[in-house]
N, C-alpha and C. Protein backbone atom coordinates (compact mmCIF):
# COMPACT_ATOMS: atom_id res chain seq x y z
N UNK A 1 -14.40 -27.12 -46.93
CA UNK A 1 -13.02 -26.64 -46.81
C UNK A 1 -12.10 -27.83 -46.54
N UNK A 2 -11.09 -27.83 -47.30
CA UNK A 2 -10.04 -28.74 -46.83
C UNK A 2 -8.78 -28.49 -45.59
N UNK A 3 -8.55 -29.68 -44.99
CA UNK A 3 -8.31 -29.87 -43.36
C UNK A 3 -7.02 -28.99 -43.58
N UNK A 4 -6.25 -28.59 -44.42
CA UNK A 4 -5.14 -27.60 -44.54
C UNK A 4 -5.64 -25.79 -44.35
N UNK A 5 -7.17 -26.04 -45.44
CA UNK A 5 -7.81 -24.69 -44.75
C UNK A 5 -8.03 -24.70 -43.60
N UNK A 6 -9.40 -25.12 -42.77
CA UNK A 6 -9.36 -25.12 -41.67
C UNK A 6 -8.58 -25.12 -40.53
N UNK A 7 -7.55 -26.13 -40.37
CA UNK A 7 -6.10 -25.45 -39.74
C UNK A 7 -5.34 -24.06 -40.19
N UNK A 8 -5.26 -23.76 -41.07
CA UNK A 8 -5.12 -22.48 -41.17
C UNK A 8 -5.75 -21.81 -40.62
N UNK A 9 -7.17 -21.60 -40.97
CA UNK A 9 -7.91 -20.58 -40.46
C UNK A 9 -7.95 -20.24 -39.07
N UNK A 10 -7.65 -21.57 -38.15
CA UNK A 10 -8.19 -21.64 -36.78
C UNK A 10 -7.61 -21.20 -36.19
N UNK A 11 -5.84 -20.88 -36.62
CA UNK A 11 -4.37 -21.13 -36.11
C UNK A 11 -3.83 -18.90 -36.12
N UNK A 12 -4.54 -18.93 -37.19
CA UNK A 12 -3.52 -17.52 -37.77
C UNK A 12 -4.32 -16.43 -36.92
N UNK A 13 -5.43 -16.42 -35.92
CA UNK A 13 -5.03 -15.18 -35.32
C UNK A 13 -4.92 -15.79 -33.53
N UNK A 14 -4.65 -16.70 -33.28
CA UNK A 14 -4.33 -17.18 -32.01
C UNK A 14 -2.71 -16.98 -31.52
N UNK A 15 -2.54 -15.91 -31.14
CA UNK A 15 -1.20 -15.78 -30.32
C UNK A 15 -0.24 -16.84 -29.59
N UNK A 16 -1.33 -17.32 -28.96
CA UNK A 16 -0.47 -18.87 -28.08
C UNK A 16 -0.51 -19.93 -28.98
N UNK A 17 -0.77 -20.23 -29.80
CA UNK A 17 -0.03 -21.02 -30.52
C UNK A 17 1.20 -20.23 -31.27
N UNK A 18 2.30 -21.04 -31.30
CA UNK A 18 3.56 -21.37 -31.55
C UNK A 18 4.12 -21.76 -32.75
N UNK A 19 3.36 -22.78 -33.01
CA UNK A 19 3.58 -23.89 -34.30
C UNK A 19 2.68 -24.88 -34.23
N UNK A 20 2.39 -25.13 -35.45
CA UNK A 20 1.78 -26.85 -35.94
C UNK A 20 2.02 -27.19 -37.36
N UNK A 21 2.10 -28.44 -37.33
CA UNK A 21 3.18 -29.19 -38.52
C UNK A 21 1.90 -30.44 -38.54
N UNK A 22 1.57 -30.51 -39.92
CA UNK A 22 0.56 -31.62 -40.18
C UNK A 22 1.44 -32.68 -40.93
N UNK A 23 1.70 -33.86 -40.90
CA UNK A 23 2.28 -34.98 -41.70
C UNK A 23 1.46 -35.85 -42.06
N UNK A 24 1.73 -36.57 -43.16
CA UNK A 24 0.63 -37.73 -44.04
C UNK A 24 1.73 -39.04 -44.31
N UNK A 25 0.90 -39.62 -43.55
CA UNK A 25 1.74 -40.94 -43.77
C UNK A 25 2.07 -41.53 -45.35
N UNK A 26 3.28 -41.79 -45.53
CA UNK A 26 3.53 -42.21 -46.90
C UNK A 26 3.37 -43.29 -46.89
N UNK A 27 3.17 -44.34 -46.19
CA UNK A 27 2.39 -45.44 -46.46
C UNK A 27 0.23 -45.89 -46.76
N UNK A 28 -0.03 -44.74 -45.62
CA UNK A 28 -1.47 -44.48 -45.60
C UNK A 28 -1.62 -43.39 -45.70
N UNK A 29 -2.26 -42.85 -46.81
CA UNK A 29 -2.45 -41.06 -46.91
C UNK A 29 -3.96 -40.69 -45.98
N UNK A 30 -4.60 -42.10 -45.41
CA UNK A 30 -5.34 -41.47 -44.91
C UNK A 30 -5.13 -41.18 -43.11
N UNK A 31 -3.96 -41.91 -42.80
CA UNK A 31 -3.29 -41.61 -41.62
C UNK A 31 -2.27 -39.86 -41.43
N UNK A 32 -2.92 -39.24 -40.92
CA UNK A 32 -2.52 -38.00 -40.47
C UNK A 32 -2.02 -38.04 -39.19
N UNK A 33 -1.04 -36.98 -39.05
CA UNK A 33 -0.75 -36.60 -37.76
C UNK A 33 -0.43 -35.25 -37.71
N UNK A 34 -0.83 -34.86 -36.27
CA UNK A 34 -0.79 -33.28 -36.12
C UNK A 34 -0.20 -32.97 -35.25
N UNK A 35 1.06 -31.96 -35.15
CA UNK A 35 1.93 -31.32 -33.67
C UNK A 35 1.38 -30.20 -33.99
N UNK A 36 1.04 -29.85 -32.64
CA UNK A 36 0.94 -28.25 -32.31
C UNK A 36 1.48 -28.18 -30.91
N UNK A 37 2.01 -26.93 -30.89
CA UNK A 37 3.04 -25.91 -30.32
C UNK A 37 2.01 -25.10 -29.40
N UNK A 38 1.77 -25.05 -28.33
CA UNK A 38 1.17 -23.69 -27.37
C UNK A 38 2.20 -22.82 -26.65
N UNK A 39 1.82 -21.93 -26.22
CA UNK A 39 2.69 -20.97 -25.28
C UNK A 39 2.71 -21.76 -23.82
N UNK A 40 1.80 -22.48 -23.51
CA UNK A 40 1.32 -23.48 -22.36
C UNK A 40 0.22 -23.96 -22.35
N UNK A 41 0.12 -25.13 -21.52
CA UNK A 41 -0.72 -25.64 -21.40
C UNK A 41 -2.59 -25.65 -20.99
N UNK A 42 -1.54 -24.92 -20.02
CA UNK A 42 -3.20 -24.51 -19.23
C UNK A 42 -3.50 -23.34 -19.78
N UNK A 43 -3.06 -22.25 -20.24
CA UNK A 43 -3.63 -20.93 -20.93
C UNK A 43 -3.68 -21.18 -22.06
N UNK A 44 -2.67 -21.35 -22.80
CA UNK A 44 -2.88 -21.14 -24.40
C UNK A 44 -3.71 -22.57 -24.97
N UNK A 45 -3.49 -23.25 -24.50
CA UNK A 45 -3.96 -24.31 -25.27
C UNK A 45 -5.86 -25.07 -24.14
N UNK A 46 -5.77 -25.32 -23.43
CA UNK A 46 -6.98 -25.56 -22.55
C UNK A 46 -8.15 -24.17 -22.56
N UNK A 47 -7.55 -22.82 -22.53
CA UNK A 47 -8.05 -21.46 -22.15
C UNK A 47 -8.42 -20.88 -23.61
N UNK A 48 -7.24 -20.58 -24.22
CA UNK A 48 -7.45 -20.00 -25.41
C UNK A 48 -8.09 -20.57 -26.65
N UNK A 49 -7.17 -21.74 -27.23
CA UNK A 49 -7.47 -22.61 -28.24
C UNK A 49 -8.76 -23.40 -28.24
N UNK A 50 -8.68 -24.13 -27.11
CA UNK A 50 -10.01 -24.64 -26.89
C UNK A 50 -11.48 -23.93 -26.80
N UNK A 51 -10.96 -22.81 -26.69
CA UNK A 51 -12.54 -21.93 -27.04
C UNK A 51 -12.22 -20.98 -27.71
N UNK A 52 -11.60 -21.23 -28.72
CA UNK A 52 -11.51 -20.11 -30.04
C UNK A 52 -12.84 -20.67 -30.71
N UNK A 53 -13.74 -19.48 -31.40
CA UNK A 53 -14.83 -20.43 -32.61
C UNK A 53 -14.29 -21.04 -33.66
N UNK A 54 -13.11 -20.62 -34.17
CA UNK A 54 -12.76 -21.79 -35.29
C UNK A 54 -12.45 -22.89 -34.98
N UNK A 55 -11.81 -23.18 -33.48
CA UNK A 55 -11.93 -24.64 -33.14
C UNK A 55 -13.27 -25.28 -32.67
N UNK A 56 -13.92 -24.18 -31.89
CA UNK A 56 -15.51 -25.00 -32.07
C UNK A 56 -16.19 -25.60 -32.89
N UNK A 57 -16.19 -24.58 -33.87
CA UNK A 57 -16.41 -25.51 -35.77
C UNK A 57 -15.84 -26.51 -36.03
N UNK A 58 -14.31 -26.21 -35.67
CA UNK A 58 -13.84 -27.23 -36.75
C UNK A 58 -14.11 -28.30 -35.60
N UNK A 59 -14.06 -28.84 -34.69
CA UNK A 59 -14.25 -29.69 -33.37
C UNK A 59 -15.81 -29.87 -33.91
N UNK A 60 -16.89 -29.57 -34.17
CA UNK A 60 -17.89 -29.89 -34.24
C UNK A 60 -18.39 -31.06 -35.22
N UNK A 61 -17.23 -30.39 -36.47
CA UNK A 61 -17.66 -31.11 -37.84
C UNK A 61 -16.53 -32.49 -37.39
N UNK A 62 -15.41 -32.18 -36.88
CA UNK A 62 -14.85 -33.17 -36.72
C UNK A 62 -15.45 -34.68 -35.44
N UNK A 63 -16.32 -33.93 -35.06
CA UNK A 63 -17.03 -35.13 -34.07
C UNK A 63 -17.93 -35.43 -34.57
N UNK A 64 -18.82 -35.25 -35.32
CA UNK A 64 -19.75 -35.97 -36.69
C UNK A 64 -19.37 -36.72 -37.20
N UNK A 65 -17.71 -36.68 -37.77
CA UNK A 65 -17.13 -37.80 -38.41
C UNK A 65 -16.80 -39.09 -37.75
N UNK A 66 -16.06 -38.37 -36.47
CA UNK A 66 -16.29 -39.54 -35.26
C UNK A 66 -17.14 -40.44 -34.95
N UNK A 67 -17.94 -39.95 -35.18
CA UNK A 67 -19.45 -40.42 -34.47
C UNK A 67 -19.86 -41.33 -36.06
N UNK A 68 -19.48 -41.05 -37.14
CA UNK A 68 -19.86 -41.61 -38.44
C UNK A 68 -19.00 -42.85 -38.47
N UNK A 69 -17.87 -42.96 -37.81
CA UNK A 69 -17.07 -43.92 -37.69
C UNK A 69 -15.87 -43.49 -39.04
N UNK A 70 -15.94 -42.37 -39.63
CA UNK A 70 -14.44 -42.00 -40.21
C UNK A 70 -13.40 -41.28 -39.78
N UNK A 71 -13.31 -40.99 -38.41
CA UNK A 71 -12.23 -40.19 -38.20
C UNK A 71 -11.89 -41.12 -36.05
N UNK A 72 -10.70 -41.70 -36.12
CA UNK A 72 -10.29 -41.90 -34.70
C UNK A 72 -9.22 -40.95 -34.48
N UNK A 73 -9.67 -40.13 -33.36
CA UNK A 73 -8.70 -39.06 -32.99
C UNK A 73 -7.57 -39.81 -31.49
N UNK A 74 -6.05 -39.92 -31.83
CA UNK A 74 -5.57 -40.43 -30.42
C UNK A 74 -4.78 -39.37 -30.24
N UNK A 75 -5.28 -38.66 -29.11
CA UNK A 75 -4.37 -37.43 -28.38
C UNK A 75 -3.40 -37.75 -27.19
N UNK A 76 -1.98 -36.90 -27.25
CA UNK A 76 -1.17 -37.35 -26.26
C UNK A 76 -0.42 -35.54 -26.18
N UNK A 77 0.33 -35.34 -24.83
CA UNK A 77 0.39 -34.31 -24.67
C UNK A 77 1.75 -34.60 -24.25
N UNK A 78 2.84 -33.76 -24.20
CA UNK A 78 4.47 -33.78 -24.26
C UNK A 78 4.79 -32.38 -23.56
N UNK A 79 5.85 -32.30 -22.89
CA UNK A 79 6.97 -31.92 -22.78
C UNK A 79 7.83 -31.65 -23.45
N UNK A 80 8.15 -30.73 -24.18
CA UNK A 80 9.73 -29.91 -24.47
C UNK A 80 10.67 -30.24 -24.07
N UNK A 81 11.71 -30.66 -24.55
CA UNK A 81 13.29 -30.88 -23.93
C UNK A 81 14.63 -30.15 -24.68
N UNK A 82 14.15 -29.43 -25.61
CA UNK A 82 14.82 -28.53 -25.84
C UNK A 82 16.51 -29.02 -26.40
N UNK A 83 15.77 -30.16 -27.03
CA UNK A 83 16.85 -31.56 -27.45
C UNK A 83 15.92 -31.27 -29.33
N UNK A 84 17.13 -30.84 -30.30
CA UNK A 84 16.60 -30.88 -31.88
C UNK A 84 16.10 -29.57 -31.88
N UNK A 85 16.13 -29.50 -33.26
CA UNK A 85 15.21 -27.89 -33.38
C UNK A 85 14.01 -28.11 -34.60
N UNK A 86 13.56 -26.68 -34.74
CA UNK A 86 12.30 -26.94 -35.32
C UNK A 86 12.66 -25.56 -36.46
């Protein structure tokens, strides 16, 4: 499945998520980046998301790649300021 399926799949019956917006770098198509949107932190996204099975899967296959040396994941977590819209 391609990483547009799988985000789909993982996303469409999870309530606390909000939004997620995938971008491809137009200089490196193999540089991705991913925003996603929770209802919060500690429930929707630590509680819910994190132990949905489609993120177990997809988290599984995606740490194989890790571990293969094709995929570096750098995670950072934000605050809302309610500054721009979406």
């Amino acid at each position: 499945a391609s990483l547009s399926t799988s985000l789909s799949t993982s996303t469409q019956n999870i309530i606390t998520t909000l939004s997620y917006q995938v971008a491809i770098s137009d200089k490196d198509p193999l540089l991705i980046v991913v925003m996603e949107r929770y209802s919060d932190k500690e429930h929707g996204y630590l509680e819910v998301h994190r132990s949905g099975s489609e993120f177990l899967k997809f988290r599984e296959r995606l740490k194989g790649m890790q571990e293969d040396g094709d995929v570096v994941i750098e995670g950072e977590s934000y605050f809302e300021t309610e500054l721009g819209y979406i």
